[in-house]
Protein backbone atom coordinates (compact mmCIF):
# COMPACT_ATOMS: atom_id res chain seq x y z
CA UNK A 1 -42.16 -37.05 2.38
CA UNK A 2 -45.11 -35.05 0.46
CA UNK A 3 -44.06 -33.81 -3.10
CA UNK A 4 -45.30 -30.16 -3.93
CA UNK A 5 -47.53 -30.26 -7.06
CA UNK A 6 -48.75 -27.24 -8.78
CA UNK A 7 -52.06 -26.63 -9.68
CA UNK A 8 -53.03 -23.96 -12.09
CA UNK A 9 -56.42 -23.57 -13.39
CA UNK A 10 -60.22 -21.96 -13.44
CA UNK A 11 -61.56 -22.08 -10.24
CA UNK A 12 -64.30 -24.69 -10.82
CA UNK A 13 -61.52 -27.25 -12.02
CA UNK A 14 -59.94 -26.61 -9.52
CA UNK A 15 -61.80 -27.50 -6.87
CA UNK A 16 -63.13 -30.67 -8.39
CA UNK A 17 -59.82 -31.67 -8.62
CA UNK A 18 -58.94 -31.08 -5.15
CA UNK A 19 -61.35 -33.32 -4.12
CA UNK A 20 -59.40 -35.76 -6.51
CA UNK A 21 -56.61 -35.22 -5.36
CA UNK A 22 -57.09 -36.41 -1.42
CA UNK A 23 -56.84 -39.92 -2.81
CA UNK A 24 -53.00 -39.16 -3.39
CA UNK A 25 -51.58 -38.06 0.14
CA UNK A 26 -48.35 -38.23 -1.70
CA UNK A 27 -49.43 -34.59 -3.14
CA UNK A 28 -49.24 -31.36 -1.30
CA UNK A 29 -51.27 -29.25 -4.01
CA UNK A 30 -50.11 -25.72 -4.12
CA UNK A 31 -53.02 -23.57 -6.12
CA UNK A 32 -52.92 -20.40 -8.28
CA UNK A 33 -56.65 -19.89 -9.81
CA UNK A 34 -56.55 -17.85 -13.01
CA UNK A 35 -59.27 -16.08 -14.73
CA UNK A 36 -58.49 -16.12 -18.00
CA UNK A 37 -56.02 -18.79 -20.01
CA UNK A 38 -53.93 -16.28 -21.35
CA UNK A 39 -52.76 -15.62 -17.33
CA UNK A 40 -51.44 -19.38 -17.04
CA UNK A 41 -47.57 -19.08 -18.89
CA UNK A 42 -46.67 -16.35 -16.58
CA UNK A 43 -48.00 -18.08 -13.45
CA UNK A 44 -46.34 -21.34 -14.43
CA UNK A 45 -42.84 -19.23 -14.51
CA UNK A 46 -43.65 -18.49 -11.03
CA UNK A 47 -44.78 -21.34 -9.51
CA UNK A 48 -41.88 -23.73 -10.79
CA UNK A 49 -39.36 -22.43 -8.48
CA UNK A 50 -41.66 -23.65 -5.57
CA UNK A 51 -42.75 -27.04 -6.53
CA UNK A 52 -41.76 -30.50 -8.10
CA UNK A 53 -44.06 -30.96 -10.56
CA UNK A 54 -47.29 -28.50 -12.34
CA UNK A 55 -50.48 -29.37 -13.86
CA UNK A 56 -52.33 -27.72 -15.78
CA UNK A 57 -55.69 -28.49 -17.53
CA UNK A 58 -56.59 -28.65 -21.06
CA UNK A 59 -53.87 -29.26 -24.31
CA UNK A 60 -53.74 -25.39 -24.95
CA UNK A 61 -52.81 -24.92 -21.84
CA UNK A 62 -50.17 -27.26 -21.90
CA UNK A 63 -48.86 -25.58 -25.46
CA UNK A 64 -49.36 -22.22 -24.02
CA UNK A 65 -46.67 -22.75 -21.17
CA UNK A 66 -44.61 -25.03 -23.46
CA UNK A 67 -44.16 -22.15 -26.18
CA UNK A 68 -43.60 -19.55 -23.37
CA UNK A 69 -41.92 -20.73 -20.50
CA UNK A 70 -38.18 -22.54 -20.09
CA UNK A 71 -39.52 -25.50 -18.11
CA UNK A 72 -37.27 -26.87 -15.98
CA UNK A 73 -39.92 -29.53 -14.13
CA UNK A 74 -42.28 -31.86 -15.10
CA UNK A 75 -45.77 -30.34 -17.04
CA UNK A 76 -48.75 -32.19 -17.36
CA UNK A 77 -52.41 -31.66 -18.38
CA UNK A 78 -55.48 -33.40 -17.62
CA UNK A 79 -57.10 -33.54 -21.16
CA UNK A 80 -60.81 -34.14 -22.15
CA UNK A 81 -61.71 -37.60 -23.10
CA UNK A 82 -64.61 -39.65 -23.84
CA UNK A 83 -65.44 -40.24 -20.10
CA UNK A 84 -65.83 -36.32 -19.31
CA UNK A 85 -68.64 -36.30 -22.25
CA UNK A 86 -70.79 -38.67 -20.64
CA UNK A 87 -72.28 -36.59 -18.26
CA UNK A 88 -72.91 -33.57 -20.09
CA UNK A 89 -74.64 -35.85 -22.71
CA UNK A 90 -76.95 -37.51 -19.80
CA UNK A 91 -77.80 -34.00 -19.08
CA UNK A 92 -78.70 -32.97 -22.44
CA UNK A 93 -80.44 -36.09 -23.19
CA UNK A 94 -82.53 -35.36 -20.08
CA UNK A 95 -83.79 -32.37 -21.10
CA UNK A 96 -83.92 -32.96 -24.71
CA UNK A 97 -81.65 -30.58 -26.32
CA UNK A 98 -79.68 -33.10 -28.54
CA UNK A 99 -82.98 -33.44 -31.13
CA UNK A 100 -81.25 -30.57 -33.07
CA UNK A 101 -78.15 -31.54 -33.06
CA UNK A 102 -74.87 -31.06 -31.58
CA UNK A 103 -71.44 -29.42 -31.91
CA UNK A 104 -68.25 -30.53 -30.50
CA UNK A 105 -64.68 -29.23 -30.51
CA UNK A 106 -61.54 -30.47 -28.29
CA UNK A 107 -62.42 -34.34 -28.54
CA UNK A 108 -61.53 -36.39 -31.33
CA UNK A 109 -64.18 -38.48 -33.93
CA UNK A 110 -63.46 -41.63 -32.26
CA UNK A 111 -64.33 -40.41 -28.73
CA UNK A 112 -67.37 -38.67 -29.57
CA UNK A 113 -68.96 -41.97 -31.35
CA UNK A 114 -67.62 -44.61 -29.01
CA UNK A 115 -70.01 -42.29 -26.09
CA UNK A 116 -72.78 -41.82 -28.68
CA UNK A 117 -72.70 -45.55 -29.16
CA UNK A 118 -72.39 -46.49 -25.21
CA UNK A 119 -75.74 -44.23 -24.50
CA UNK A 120 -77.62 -45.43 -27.30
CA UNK A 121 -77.66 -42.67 -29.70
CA UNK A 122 -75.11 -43.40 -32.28
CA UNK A 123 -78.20 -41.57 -34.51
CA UNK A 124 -77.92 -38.16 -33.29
CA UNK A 125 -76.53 -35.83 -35.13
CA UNK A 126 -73.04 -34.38 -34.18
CA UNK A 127 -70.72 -32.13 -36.12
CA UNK A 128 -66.75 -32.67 -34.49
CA UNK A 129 -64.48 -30.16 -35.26
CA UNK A 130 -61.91 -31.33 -37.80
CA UNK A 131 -58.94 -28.78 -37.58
CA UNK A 132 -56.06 -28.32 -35.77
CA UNK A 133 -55.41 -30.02 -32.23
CA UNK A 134 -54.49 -26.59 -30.77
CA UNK A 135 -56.95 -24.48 -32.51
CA UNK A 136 -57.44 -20.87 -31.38
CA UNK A 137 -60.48 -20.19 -29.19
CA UNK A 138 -61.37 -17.85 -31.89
CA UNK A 139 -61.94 -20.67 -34.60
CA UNK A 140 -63.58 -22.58 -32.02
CA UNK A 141 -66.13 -20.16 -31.48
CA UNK A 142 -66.31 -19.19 -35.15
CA UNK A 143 -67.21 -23.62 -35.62
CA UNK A 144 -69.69 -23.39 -33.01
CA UNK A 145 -71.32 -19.85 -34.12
CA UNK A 146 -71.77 -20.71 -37.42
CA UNK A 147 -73.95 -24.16 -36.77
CA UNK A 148 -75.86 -22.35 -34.24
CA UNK A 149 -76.80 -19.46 -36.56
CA UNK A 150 -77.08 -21.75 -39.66
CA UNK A 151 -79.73 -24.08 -37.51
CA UNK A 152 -77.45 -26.88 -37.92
CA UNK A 153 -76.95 -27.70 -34.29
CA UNK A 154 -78.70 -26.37 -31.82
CA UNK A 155 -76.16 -27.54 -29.15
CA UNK A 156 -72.57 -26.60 -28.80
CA UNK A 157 -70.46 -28.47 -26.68
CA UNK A 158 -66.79 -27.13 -25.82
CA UNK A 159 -63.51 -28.05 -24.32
CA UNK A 160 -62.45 -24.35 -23.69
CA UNK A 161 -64.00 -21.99 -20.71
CA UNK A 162 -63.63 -18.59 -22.95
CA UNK A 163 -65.46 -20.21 -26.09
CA UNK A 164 -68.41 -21.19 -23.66
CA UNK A 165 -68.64 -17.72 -22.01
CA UNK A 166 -68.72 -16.07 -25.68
CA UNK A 167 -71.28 -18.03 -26.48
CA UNK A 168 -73.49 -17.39 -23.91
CA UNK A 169 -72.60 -13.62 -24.50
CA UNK A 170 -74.47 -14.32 -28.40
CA UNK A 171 -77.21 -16.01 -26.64
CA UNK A 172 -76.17 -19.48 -28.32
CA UNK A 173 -76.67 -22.59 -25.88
CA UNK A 174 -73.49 -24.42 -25.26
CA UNK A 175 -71.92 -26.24 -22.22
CA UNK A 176 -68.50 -26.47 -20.87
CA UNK A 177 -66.77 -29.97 -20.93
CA UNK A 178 -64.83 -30.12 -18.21
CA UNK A 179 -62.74 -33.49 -17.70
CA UNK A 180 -64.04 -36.08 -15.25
CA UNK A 181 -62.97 -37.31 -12.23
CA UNK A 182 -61.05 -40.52 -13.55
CA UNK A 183 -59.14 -38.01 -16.15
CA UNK A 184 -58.21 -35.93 -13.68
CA UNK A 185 -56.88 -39.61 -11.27
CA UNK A 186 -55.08 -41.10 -14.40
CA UNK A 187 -53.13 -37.54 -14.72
CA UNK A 188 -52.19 -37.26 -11.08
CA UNK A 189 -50.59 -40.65 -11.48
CA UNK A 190 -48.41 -39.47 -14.60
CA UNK A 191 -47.83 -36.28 -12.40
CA UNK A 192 -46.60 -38.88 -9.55
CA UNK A 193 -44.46 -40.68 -11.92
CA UNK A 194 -42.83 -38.25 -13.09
CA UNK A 195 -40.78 -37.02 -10.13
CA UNK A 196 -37.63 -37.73 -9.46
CA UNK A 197 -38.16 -41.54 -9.06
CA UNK A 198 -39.35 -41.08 -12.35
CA UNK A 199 -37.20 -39.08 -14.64
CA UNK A 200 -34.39 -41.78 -15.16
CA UNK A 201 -37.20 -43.45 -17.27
CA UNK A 202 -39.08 -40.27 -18.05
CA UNK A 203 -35.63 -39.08 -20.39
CA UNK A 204 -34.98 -42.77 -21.88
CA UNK A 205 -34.32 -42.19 -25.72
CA UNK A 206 -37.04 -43.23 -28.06
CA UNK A 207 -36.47 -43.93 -31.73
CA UNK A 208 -39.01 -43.70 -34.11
CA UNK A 209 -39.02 -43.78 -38.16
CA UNK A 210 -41.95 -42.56 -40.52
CA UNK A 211 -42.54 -44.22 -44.08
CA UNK A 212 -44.48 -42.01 -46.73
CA UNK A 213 -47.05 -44.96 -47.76
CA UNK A 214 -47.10 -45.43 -52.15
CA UNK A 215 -44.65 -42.41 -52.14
CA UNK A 216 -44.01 -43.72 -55.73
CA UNK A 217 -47.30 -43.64 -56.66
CA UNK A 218 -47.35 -39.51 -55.80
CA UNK A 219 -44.38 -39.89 -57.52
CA UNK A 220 -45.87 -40.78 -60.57
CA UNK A 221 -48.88 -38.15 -60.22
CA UNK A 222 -46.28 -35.11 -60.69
CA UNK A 223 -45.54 -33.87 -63.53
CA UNK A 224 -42.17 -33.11 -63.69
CA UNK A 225 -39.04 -33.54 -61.44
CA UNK A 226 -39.39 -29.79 -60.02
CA UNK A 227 -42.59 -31.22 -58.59
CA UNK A 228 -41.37 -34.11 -57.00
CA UNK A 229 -38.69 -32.42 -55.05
CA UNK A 230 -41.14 -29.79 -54.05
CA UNK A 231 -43.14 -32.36 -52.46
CA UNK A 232 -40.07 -33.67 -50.72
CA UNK A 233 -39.27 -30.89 -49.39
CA UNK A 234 -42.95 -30.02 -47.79
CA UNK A 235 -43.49 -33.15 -46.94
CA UNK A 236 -39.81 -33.17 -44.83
CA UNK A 237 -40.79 -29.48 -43.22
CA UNK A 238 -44.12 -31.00 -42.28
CA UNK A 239 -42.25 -34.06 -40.34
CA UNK A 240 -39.63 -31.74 -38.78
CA UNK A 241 -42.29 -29.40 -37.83
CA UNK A 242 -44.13 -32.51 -35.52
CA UNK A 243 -39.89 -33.69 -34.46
CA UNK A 244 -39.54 -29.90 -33.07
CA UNK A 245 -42.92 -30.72 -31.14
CA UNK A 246 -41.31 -33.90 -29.39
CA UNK A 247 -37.87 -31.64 -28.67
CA UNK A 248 -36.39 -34.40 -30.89
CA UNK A 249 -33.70 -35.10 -33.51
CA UNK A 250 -34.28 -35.42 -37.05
CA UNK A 251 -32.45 -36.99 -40.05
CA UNK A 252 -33.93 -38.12 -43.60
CA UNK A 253 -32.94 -41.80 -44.41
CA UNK A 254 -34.35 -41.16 -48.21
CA UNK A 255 -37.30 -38.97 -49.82
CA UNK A 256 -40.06 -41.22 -48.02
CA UNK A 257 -38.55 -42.24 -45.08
CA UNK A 258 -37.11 -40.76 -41.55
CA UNK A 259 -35.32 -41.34 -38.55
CA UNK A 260 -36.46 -39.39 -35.10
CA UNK A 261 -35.07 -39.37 -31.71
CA UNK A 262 -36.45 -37.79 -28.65
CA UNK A 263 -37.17 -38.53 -25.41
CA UNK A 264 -40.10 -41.37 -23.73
CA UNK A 265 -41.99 -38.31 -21.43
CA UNK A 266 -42.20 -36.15 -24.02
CA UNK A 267 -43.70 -38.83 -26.34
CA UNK A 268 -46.10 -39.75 -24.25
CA UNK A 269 -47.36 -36.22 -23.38
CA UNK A 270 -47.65 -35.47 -27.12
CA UNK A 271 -49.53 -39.07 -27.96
CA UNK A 272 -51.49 -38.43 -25.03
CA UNK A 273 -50.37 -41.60 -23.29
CA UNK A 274 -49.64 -43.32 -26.73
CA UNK A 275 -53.16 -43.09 -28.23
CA UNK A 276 -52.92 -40.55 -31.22
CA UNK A 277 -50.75 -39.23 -33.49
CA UNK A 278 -51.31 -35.34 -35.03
CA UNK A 279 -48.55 -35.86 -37.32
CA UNK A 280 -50.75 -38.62 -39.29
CA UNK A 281 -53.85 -36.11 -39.40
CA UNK A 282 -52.17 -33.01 -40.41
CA UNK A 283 -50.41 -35.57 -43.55
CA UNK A 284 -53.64 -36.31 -44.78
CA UNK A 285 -55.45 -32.73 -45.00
CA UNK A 286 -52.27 -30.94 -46.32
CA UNK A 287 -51.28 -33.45 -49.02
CA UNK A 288 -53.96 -36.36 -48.85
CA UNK A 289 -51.34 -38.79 -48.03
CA UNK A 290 -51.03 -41.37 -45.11
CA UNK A 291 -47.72 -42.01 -43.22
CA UNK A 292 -46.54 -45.80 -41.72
CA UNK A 293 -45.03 -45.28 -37.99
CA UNK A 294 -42.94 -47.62 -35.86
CA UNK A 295 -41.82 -46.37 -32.20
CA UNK A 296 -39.31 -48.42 -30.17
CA UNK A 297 -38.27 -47.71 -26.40
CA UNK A 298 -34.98 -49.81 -25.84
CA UNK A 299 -32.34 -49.68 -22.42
CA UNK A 300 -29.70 -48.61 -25.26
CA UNK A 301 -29.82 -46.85 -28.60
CA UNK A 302 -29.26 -49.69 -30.16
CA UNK A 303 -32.01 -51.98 -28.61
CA UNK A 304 -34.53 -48.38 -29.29
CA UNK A 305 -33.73 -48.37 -33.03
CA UNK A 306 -34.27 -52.42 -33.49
CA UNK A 307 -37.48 -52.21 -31.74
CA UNK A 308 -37.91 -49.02 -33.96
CA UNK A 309 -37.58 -50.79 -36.99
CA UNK A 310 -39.81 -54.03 -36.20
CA UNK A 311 -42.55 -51.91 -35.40
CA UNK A 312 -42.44 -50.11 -39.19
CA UNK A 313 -42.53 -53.12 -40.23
CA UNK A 314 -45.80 -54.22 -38.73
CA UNK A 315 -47.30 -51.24 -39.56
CA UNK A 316 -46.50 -51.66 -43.49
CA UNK A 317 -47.75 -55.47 -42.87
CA UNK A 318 -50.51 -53.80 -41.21
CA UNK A 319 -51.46 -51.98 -44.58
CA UNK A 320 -50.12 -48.64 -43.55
CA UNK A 321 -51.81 -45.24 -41.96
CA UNK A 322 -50.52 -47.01 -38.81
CA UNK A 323 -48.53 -46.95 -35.93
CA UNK A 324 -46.94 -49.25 -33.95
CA UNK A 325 -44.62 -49.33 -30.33
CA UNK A 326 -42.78 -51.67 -29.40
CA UNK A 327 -41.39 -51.25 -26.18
CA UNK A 328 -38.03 -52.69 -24.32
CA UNK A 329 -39.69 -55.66 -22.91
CA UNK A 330 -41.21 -56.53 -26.56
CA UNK A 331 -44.15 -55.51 -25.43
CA UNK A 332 -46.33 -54.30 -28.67
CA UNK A 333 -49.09 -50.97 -28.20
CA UNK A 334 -51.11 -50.53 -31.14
CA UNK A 335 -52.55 -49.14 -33.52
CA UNK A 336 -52.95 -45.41 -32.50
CA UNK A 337 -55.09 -43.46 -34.10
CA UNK A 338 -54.54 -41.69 -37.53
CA UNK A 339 -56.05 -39.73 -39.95
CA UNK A 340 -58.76 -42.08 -40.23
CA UNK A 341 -60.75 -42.54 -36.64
CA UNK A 342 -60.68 -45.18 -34.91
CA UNK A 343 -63.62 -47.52 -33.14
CA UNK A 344 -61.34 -48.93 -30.52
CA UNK A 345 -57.06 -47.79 -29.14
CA UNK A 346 -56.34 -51.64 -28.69
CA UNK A 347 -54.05 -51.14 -25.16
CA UNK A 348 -50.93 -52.71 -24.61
CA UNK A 349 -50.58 -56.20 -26.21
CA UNK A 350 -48.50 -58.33 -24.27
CA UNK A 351 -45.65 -60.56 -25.77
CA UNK A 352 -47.33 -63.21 -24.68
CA UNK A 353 -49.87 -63.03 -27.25
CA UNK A 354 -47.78 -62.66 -29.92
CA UNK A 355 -46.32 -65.59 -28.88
CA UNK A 356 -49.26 -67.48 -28.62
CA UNK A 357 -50.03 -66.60 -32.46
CA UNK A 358 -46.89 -67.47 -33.28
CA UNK A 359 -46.57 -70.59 -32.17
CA UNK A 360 -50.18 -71.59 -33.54
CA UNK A 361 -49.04 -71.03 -36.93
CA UNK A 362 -50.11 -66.91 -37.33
CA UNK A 363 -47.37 -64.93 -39.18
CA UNK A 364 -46.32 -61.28 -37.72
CA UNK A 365 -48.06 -59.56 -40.52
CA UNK A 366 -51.35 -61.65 -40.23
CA UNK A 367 -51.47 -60.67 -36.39
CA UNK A 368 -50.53 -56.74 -37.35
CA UNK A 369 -53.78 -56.80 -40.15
CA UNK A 370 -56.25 -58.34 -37.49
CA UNK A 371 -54.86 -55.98 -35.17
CA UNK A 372 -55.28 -52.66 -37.42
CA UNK A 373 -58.54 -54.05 -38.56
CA UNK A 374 -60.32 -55.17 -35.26
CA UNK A 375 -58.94 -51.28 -33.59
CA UNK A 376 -60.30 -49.47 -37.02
CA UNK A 377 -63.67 -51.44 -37.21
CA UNK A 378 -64.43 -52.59 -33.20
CA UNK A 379 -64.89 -56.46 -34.92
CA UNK A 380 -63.48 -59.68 -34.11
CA UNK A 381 -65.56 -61.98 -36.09
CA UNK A 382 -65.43 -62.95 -40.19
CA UNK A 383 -66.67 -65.33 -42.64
CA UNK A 384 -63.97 -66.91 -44.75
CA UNK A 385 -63.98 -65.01 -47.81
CA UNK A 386 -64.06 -61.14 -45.55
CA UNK A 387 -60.78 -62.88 -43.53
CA UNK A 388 -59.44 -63.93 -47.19
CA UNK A 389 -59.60 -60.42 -48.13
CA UNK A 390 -58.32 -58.96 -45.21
CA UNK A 391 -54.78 -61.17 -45.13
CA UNK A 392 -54.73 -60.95 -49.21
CA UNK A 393 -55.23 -64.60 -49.53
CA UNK A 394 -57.07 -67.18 -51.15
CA UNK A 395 -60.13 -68.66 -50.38
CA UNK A 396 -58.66 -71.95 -49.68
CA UNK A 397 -55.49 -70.61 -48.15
CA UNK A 398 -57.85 -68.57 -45.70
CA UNK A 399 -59.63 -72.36 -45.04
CA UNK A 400 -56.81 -74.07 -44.10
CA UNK A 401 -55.24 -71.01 -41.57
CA UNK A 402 -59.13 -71.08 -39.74
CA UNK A 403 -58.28 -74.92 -39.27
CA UNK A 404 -55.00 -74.70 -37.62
CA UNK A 405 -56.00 -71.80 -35.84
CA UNK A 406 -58.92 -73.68 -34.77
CA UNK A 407 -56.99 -76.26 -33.37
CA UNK A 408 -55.12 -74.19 -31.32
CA UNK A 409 -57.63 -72.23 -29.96
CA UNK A 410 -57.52 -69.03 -31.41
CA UNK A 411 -60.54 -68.81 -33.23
CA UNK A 412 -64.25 -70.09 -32.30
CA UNK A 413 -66.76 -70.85 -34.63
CA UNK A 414 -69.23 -67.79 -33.90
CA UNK A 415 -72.50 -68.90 -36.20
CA UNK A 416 -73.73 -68.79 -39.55
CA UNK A 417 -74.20 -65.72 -42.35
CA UNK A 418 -77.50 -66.41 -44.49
CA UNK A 419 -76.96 -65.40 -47.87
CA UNK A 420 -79.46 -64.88 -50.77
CA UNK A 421 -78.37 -68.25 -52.56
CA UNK A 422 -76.64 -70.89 -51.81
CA UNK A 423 -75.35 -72.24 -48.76
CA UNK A 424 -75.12 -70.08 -45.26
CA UNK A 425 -71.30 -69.44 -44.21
CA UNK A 426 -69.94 -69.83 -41.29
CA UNK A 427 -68.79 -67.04 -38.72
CA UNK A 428 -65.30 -67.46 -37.32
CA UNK A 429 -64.55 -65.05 -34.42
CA UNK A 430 -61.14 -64.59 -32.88
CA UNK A 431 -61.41 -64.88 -29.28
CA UNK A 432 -57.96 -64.83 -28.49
CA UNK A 433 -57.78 -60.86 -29.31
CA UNK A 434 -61.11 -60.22 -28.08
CA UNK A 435 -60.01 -61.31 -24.70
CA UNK A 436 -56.97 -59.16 -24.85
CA UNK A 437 -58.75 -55.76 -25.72
């Protein structure tokens, strides 16, 4: 039996997407083109009495029918990743219009620079737009305008149809990312998934809790008690503001530190399939401060909040501005991304690798460091004294964990560092995670 999907979107979207879509005979696509973005809630209203399940392209589309519309079905978006950008860098490249430079809004740091490193030209210069993840088209265009007219970029490159057409209206060259074909599969797949076969799992409760990382030390930077509680009090509007985003359930355990419940579909939309987290980003530009994060699916409450738990606790072993999941199986996903950006979104690590460390002698919080450190900095190899500093041991300490490690096959010996004076180090990489990333 075929499962009505709608499709709502610009016309060229669409129709690459249709072509997508005959890969999933599952799907009968019902289509409503739009013109303009602004035309999508009220079409969505519509269309949901006549289908399953709607998709819709681009985040601000997504919020756009979230804010407006009483959804009663399954919404998802096909967003704009890394893999959409390679193509309409190929093409620039081609014709060399990336030698002045390059604007870019609707991807993150991260995905930019992971595709400017696969092509070969981690050198050119690119300015990513660092506000809000649902910025107006208006302060897109206003970011892109003002590097073209300054001669800063010569390039812009945007996730949103309207931006591109007013920039072709000022005579400032630009092109429209649209998302690629593989986007636009993996989407169809959470659209698939999410039908009734689906929702049982789609509305399992998710706990998650959120530690304020050195809240004493901001503490201690105020100058009087009013202070404090005033930062308390922004910093718990700020959290409540991202639980409202999830649909979820908040409570404050203390000053630094809450409890969240909502539900494991609407996580994932809002982490974009557990890979980011806005809350983190929007901590550190309105208060410069970085938040800890451990997520736990469970078949109970009970079994949700555990798993809750032990992932805050890698992600303080972890050094903080993390986030970990742990899911019902013990299954561990992590880091996602935070304020800082990250090289490498590590997937889903599988409890038999934490096993594995375990049993040759590596500690939960060593395995959450060389985790947070090998997503932030895309490395798996270390002399002795970098991994000493990393676990916050000694020298010697760090010696004799290489050894047992060594033993039990977790770590090769890579090569040798030359150094000024004295003698050359070794290199110690750590196949084990390499083969799991």
């Amino acid at each position: 039996m075929q499962i009505k999907i709608g499709i709502i979107g610009l016309q060229q979207v669409v129709n690459r997407l249709l072509k997508v879509i005959k890969a999933f005979p599952t799907f009968m696509p019902v289509v409503r083109i739009v013109k303009d973005e602004d035309e999508i809630p009220a079409t969505a209203a519509a269309l949901m009495m006549e289908v399953e399940v709607l998709l819709l392209f681009g985040a601000n589309s997504h919020r756009k029918v979230k804010d407006n519309v009483n959804i009663t079905i399954p919404v998802h978006y096909v967003p704009l990743t890394g893999t959409g950008l390679y193509k309409t860098l190929f093409q620039a490249l081609q014709t060399g219009r990336l030698s002045g430079g390059i604007s870019i809004d609707s991807l993150t740091k991260s995905m930019v620079m992971n595709t400017f490193k696969d092509l070969g030209i981690e050198h050119t210069k690119a300015v990513v737009f660092n506000g809000p993840a649902h910025a107006s088209p208006d302060k897109l265009f206003e970011f892109h305008r003002n590097l073209s007219d300054s001669g800063d970029c010569s390039l812009a490159i945007t996730g949103v149809e309207s931006v591109a057409r007013r920039l072709s209206g000022v005579q400032a060259a630009n092109e429209w990312l649209i998302p690629s074909d593989q986007d636009m599969s993996v989407t169809l797949e959470r659209a698939l998934l999410s039908t009734e076969s689906r929702r049982i799992k789609e509305s399992q409760i998710v706990v998650g809790m959120i530690k304020v990382d050195d809240f004493g030390k901001l503490v201690m930077k105020r100058s009087n008690e009013h202070e404090v509680q005033k930062l308390k009090l922004d910093i718990h509007r700020m959290v409540l503001d991202y639980v409202e985003s999830l649909d979820g359930y908040l409570t404050s355990l203390s000053g630094d530190e809450y409890l969240f419940f909502t539900t494991r579909g609407i996580f994932e939309r809002e982490t974009g399939g557990y890979k980011t987290i806005p809350l983190a980003k929007d901590a550190n530009q309105s208060f410069g401060i970085s938040l800890s994060l451990g997520v736990g699916f469970g078949t109970s409450a009970n079994e949700a909040g555990t798993n809750a738990r032990a992932a805050l606790r890698k992600s303080r072993e972890a050094g903080g501005n993390t986030c970990f999941i742990i899911r019902e199986d013990q299954t561990l996903i992590g880091p996602l991304e935070m304020a800082d950006p990250l090289h490498t979104v590590l997937s889903a690590t599988h409890k038999a690798l934490i096993k594995k460390a375990e049993n040759a002698g590596m500690t939960s919080a060593y395995l959450s460091k060389l985790l947070s450190h090998t997503a932030k900095y895309d490395t798996y190899e270390y002399t002795v004294h970098e991994l000493a500093a990393l676990l916050d041991v000694t020298v010697r300490s760090a010696h004799r964990l290489l050894l047992l490690w060594i033993d039990n096959g977790l770590v090769d010996i890579a090569g040798m560092q030359k150094v000024p004076k004295g003698r050359p180090r070794q290199i110690f990489r750590f196949t084990f995670l390499k083969d799991k990333t």
